[in-house]
C-alpha atoms as a PDB file:
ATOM      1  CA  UNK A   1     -39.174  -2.467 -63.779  1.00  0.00           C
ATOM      2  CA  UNK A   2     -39.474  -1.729 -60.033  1.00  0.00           C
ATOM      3  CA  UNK A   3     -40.732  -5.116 -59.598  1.00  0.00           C
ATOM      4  CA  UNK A   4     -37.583  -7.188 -61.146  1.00  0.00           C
ATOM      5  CA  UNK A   5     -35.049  -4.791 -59.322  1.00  0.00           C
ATOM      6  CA  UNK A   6     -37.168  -6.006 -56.085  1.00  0.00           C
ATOM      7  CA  UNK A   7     -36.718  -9.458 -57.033  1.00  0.00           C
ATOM      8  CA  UNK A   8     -32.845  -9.136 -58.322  1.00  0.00           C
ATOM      9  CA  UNK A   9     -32.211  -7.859 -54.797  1.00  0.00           C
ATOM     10  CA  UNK A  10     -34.402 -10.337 -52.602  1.00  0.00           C
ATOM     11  CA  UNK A  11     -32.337 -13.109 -54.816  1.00  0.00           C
ATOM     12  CA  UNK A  12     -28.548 -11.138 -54.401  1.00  0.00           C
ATOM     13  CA  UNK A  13     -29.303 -11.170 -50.512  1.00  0.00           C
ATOM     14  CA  UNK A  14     -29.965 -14.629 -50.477  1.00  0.00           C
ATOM     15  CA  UNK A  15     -27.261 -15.948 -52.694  1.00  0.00           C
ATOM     16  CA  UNK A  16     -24.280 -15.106 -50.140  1.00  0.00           C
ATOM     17  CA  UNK A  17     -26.312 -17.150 -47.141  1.00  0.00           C
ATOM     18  CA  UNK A  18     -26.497 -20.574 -49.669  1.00  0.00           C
ATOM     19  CA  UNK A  19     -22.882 -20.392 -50.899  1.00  0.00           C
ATOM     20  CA  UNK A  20     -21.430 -20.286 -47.308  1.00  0.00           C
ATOM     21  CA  UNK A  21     -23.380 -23.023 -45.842  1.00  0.00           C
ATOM     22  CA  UNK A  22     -21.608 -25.715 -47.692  1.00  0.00           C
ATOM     23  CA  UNK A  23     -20.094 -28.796 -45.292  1.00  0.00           C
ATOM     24  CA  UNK A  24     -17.126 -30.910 -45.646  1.00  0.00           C
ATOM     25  CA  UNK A  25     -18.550 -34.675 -45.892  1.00  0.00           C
ATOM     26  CA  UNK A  26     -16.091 -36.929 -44.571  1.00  0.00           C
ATOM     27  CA  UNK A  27     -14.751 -39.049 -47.250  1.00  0.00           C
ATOM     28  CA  UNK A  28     -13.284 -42.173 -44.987  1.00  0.00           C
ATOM     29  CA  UNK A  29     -14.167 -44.185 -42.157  1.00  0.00           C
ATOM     30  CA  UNK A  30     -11.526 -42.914 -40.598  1.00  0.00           C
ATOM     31  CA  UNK A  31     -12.548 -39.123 -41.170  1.00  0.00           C
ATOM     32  CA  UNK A  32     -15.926 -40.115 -39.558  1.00  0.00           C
ATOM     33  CA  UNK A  33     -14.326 -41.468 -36.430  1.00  0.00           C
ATOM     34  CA  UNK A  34     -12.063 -38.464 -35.955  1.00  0.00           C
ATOM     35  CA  UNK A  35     -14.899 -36.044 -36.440  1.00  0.00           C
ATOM     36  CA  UNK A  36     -17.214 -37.622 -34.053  1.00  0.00           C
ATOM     37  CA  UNK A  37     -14.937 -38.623 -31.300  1.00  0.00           C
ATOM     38  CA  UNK A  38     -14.379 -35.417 -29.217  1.00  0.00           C
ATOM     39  CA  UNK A  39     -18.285 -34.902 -29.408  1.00  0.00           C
ATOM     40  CA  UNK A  40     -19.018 -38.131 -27.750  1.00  0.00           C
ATOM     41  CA  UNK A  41     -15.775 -37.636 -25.600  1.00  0.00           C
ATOM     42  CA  UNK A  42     -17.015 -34.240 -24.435  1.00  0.00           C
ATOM     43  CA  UNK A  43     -21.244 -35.223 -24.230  1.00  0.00           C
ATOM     44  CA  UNK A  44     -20.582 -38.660 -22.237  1.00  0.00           C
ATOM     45  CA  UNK A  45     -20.082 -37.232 -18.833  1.00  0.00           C
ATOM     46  CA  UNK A  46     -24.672 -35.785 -18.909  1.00  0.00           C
ATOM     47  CA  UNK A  47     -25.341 -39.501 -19.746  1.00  0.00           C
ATOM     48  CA  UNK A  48     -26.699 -40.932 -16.629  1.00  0.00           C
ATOM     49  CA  UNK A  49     -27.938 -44.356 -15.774  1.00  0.00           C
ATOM     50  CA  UNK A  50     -31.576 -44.929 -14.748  1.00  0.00           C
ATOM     51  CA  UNK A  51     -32.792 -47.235 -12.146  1.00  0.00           C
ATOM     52  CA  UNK A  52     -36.194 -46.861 -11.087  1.00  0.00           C
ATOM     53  CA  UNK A  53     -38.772 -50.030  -9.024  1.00  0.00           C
ATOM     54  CA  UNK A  54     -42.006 -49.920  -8.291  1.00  0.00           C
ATOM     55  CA  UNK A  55     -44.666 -52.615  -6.791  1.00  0.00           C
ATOM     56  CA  UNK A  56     -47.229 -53.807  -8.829  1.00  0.00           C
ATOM     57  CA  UNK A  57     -50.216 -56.145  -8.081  1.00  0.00           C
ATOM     58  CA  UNK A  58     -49.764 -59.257 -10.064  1.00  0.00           C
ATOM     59  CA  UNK A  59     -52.088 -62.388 -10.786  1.00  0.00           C
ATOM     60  CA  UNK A  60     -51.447 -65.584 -10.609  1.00  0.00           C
ATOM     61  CA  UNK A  61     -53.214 -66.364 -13.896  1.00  0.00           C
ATOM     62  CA  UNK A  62     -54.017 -64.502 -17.128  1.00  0.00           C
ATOM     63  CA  UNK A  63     -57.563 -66.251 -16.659  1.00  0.00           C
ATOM     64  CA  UNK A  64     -58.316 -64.767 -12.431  1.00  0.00           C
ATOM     65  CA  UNK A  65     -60.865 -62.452 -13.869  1.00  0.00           C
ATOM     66  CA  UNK A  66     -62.759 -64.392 -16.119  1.00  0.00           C
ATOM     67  CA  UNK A  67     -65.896 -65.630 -14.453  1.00  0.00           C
ATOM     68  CA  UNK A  68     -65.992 -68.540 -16.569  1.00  0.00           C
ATOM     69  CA  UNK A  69     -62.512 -70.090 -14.795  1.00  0.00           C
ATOM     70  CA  UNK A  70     -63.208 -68.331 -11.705  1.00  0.00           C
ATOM     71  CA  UNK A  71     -66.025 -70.373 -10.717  1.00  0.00           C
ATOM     72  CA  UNK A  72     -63.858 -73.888 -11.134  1.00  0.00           C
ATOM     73  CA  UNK A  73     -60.444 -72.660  -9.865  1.00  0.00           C
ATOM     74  CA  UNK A  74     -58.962 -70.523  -6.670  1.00  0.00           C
ATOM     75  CA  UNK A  75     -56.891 -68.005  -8.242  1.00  0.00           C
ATOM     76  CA  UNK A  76     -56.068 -66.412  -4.726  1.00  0.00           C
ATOM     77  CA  UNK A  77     -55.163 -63.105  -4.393  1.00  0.00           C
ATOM     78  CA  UNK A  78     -53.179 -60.500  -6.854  1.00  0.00           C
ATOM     79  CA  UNK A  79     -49.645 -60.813  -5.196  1.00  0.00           C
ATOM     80  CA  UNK A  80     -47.264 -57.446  -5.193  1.00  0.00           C
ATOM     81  CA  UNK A  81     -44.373 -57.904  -7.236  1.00  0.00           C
ATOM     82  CA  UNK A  82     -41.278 -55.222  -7.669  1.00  0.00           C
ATOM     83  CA  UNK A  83     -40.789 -54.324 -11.461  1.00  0.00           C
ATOM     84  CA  UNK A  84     -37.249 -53.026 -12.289  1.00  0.00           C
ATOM     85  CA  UNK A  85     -36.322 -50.749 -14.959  1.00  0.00           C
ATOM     86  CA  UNK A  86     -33.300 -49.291 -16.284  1.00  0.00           C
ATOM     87  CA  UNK A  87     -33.046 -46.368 -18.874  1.00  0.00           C
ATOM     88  CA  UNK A  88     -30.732 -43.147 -19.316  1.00  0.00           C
ATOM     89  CA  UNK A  89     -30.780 -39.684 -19.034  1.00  0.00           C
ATOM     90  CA  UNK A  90     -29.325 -36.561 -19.826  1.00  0.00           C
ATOM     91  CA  UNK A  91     -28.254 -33.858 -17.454  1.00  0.00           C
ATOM     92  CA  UNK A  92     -29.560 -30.530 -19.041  1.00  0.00           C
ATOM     93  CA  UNK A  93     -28.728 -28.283 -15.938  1.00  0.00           C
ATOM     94  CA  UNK A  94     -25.776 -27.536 -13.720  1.00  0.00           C
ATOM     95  CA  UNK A  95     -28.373 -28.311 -10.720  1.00  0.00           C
ATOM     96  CA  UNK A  96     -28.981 -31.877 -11.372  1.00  0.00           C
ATOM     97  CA  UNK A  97     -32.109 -31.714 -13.346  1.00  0.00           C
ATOM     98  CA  UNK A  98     -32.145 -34.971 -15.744  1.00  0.00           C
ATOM     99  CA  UNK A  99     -34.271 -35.625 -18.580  1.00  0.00           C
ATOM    100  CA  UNK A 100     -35.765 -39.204 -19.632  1.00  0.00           C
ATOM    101  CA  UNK A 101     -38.390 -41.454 -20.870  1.00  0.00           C
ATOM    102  CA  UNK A 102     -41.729 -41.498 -18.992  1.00  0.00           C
ATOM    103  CA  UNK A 103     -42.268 -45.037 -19.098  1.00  0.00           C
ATOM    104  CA  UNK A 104     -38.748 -45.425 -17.596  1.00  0.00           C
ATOM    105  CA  UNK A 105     -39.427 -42.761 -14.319  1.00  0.00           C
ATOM    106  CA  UNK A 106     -43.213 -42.098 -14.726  1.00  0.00           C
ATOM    107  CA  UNK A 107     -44.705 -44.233 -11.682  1.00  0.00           C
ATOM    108  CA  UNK A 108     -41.285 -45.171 -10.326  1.00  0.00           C
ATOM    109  CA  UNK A 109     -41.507 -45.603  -6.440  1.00  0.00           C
ATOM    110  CA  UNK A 110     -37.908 -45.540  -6.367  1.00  0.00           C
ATOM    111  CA  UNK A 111     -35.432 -43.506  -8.582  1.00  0.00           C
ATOM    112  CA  UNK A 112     -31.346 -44.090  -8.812  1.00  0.00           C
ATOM    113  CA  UNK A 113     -29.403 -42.048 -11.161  1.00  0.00           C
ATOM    114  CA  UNK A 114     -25.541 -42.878 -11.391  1.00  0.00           C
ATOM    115  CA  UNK A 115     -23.570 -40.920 -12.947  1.00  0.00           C
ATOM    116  CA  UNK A 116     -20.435 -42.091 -15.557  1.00  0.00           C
ATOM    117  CA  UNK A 117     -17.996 -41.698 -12.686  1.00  0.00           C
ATOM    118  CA  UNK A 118     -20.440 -44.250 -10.530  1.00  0.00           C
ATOM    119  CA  UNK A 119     -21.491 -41.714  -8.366  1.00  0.00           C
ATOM    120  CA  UNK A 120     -25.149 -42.600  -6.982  1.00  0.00           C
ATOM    121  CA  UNK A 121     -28.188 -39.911  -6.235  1.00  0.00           C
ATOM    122  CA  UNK A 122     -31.600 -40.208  -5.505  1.00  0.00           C
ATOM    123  CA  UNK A 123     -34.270 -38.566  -8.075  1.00  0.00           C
ATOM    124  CA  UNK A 124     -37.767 -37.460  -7.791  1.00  0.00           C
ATOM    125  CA  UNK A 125     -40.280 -36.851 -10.531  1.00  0.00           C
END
């Protein structure tokens, strides 16, 4: 007996918490667009713009270090070569801290974030 009255009560103090967490779906495409509008109206402004470069060594020739064409042809030297990349970010603090993709910023030499209003800055890792 003790046992169900536990269990009637654990279920009644559950009960209230499923009932109110019932959504409105939207019902048109135009419902969805309303909805979602001021979000991305009001979330734009953290999206940044990423530009990062760094050198890299380059070959000439996907075959330089194989010793097989290396002995018949002059592959010279690796040549530096700037690689570009451009990603986004998301301001997550007041002080200018930005978050983003590691591949985009990881072994960047040189990091450009511009804000929505074009305003430029300089970033470190």
């Amino acid at each position: 007996m003790r046992l169900a009255a536990l269990l009637l009560s654990a279920s009644l103090v559950t009960l209230p918490g499923n009932l109110t967490a019932q959504t409105a779906v939207p019902e048109t495409s135009a419902d969805i667009t309303l909805s979602f509008a001021p979000v991305v109206r009001q979330a734009a402004p953290a999206v940044v713009n990423i530009y990062a470069r760094r050198v890299v060594e380059t070959r000439r020739s996907l075959f330089a270090d194989d010793p097989f064409f290396s002995q018949f042809f002059d592959f010279g030297p690796a040549a530096p070569r700037v690689q570009n990349s451009l990603g986004s970010g998301v301001i997550v603090a007041a002080d200018g801290i930005v978050v983003s993709n590691y591949h985009v910023v990881g072994e960047a030499d040189d990091i450009r974030v511009v804000l929505t209003d074009k305003r430029e800055f300089a970033g470190h890792v």
